[in-house]
Structures are given as structure tokens and as C-alpha cells.
PDB file of N, CA and C in Angstrom:
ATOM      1  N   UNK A   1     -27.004 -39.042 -33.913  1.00  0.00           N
ATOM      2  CA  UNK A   1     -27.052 -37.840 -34.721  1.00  0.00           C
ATOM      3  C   UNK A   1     -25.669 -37.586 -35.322  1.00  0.00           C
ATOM      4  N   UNK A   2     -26.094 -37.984 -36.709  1.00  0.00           N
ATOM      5  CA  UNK A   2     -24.072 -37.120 -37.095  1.00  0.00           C
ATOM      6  C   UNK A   2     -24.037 -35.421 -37.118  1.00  0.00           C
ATOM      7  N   UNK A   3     -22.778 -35.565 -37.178  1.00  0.00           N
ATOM      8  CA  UNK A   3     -22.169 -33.984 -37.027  1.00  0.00           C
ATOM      9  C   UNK A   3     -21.941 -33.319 -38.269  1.00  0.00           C
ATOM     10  N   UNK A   4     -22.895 -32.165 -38.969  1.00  0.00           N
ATOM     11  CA  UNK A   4     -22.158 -31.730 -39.891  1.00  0.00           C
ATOM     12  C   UNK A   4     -21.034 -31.043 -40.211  1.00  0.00           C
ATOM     13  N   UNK A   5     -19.965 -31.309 -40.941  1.00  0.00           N
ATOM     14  CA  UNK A   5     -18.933 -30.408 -40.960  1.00  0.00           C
ATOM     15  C   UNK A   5     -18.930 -28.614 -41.417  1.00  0.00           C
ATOM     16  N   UNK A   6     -18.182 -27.988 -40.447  1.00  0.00           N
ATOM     17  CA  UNK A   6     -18.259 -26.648 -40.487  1.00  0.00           C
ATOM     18  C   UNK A   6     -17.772 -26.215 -41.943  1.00  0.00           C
ATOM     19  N   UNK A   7     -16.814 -27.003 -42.820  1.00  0.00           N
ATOM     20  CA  UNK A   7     -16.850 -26.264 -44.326  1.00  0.00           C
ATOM     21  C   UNK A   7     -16.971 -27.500 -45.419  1.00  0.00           C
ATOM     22  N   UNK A   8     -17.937 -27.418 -46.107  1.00  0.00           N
ATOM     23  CA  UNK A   8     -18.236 -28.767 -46.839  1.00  0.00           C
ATOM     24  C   UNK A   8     -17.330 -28.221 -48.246  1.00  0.00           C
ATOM     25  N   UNK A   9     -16.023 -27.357 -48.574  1.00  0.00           N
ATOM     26  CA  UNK A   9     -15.673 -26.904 -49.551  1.00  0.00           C
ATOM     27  C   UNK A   9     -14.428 -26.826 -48.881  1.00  0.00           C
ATOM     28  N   UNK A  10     -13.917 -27.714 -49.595  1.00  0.00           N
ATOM     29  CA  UNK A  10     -12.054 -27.517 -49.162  1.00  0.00           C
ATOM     30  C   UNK A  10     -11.410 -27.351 -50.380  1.00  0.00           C
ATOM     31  N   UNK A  11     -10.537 -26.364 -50.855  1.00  0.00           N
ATOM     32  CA  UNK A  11      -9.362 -25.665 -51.520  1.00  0.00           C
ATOM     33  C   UNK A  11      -8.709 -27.195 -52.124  1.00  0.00           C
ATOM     34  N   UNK A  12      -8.217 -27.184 -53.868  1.00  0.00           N
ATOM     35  CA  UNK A  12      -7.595 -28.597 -53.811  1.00  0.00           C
ATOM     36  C   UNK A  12      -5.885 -28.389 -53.506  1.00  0.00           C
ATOM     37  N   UNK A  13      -5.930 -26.519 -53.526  1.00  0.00           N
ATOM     38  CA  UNK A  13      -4.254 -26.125 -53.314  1.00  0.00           C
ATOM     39  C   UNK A  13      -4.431 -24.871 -52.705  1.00  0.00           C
ATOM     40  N   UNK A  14      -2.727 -24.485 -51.463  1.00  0.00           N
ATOM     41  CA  UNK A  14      -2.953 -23.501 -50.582  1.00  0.00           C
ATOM     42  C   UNK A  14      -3.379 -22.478 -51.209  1.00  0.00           C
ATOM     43  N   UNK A  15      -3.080 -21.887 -52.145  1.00  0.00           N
ATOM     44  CA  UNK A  15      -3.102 -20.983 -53.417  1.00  0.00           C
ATOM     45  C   UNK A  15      -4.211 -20.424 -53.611  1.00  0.00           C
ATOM     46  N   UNK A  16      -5.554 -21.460 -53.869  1.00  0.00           N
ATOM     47  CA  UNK A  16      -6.875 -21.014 -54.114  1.00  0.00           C
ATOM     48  C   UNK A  16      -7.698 -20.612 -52.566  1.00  0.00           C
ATOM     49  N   UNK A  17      -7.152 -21.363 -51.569  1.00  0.00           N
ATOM     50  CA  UNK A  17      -7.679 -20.817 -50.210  1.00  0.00           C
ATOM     51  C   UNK A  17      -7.254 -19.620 -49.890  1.00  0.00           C
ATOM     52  N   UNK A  18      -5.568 -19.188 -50.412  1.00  0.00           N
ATOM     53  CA  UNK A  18      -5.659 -17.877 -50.272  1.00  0.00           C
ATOM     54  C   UNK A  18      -6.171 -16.464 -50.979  1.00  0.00           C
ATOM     55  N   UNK A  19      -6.373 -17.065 -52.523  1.00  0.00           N
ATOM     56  CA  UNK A  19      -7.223 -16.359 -53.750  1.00  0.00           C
ATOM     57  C   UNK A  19      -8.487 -15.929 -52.536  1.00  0.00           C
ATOM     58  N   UNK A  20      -9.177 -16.977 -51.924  1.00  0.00           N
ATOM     59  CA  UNK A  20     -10.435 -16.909 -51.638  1.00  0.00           C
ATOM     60  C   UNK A  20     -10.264 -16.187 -50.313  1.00  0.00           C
ATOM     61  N   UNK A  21      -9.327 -16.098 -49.250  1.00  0.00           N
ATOM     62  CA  UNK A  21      -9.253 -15.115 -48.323  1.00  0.00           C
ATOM     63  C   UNK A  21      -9.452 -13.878 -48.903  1.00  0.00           C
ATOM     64  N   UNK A  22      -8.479 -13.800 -49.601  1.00  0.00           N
ATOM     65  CA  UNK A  22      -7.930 -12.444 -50.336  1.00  0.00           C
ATOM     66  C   UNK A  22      -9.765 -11.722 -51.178  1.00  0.00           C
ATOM     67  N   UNK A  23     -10.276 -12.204 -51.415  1.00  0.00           N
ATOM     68  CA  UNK A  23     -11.544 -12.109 -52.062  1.00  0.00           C
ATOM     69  C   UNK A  23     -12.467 -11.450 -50.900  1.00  0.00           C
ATOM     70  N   UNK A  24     -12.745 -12.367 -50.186  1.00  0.00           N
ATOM     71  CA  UNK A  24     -13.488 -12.322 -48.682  1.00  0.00           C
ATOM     72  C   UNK A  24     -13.070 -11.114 -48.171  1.00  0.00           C
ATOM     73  N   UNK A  25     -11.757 -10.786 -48.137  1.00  0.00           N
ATOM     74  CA  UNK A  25     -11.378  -9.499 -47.750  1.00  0.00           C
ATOM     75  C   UNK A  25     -11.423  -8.480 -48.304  1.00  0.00           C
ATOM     76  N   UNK A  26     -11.632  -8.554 -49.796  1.00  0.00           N
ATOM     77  CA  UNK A  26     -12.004  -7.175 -50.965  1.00  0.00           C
ATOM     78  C   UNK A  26     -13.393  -7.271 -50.612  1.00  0.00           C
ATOM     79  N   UNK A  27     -14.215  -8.437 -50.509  1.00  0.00           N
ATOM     80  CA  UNK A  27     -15.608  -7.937 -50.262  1.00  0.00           C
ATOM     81  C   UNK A  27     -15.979  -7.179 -49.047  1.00  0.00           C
ATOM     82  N   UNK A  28     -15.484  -7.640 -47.626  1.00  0.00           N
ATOM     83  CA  UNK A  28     -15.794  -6.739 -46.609  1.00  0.00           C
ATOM     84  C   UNK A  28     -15.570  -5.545 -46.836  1.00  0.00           C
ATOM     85  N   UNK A  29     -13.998  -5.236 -47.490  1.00  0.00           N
ATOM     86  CA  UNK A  29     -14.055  -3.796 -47.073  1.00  0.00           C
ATOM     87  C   UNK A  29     -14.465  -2.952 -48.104  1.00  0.00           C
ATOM     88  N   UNK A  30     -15.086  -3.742 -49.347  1.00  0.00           N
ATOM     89  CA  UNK A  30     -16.130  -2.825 -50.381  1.00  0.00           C
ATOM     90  C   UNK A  30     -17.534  -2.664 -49.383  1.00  0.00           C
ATOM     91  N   UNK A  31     -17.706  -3.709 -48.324  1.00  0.00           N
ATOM     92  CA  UNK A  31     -19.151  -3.551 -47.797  1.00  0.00           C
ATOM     93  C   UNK A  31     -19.403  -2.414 -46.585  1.00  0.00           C
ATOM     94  N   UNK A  32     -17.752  -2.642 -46.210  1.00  0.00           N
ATOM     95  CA  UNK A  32     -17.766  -1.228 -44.959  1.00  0.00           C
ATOM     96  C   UNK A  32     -17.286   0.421 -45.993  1.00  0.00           C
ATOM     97  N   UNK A  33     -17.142   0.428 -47.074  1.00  0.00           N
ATOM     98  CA  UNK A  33     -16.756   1.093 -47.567  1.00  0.00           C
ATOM     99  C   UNK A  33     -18.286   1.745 -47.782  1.00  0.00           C
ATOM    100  N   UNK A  34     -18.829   1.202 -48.643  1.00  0.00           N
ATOM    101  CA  UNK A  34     -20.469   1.076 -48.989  1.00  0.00           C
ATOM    102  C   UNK A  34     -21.176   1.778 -47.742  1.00  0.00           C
ATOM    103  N   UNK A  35     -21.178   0.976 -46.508  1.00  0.00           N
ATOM    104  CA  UNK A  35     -21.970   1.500 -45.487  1.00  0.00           C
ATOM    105  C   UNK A  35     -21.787   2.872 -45.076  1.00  0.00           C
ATOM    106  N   UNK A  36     -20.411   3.178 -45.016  1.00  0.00           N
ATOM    107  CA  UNK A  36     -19.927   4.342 -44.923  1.00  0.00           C
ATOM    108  C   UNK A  36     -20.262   5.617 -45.528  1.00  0.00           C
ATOM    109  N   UNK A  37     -20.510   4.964 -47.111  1.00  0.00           N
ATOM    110  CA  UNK A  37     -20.864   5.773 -47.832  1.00  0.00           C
ATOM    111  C   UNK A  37     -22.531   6.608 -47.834  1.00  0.00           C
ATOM    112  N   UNK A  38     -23.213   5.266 -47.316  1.00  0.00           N
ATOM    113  CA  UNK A  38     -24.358   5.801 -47.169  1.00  0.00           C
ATOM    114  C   UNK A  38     -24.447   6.343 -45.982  1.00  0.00           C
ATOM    115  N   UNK A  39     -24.211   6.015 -45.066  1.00  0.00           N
ATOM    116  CA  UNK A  39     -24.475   6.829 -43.702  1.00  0.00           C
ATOM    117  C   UNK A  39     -24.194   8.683 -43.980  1.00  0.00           C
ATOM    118  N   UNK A  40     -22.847   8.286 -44.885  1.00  0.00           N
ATOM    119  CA  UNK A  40     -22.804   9.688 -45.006  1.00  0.00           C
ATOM    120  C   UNK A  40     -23.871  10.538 -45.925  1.00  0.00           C
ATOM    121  N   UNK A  41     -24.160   9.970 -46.674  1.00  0.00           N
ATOM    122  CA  UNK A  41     -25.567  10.471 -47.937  1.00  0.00           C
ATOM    123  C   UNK A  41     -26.921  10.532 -46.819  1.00  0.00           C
ATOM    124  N   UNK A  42     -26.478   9.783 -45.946  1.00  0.00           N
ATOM    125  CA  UNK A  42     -28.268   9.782 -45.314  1.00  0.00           C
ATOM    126  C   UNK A  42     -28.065  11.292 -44.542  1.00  0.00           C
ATOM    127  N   UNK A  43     -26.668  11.590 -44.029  1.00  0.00           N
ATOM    128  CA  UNK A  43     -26.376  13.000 -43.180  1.00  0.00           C
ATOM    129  C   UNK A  43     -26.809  14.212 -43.815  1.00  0.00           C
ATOM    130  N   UNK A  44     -26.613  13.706 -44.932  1.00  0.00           N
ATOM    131  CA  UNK A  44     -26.006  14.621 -45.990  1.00  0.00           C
ATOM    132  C   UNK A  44     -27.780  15.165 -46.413  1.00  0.00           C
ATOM    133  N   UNK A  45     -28.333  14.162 -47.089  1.00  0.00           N
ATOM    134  CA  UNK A  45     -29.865  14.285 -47.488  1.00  0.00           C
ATOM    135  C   UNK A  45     -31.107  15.011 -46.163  1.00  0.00           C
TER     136      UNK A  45
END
């Protein structure tokens, strides 16, 4: 059985792996931002 590798997408420079952290991290905290938001609308309603 081969092993698939855990990231089939490697960065061709450090630069764009960190573009893409940096991304990953605007999306979470638009998504906890978001959740937040509704929890509070659901209190609220």
C-alpha cells in the first residue's frame, strides 16, 4: 500500500507559503468573527 502525502501542493518560494498562511489566517478569523456575529443576532432575535 503506498502512502499518500499529507500536502500534494508545495509553495515554489518561502514568500507564497507565507502569502498563504497569512490568508488561512484572515479566513479563520473572518469565520470566528462571523460566528460571533450570529450567535449574537440569534440572542438578539
Amino acid at each position: 500500500m503506498r502512502k499518500s502525502p499529507v500536502c500534494r501542493w508545495h509553495p515554489t518560494n518561502y514568500k507564497e507559503l507565507i502569502m498563504d498562511i497569512e490568508r488561512i489566517n484572515v479566513i479563520g478569523t473572518t469565520l470566528s468573527d462571523l460566528t460571533q456575529r450570529t450567535l449574537d443576532l440569534r440572542g438578539y432575535l
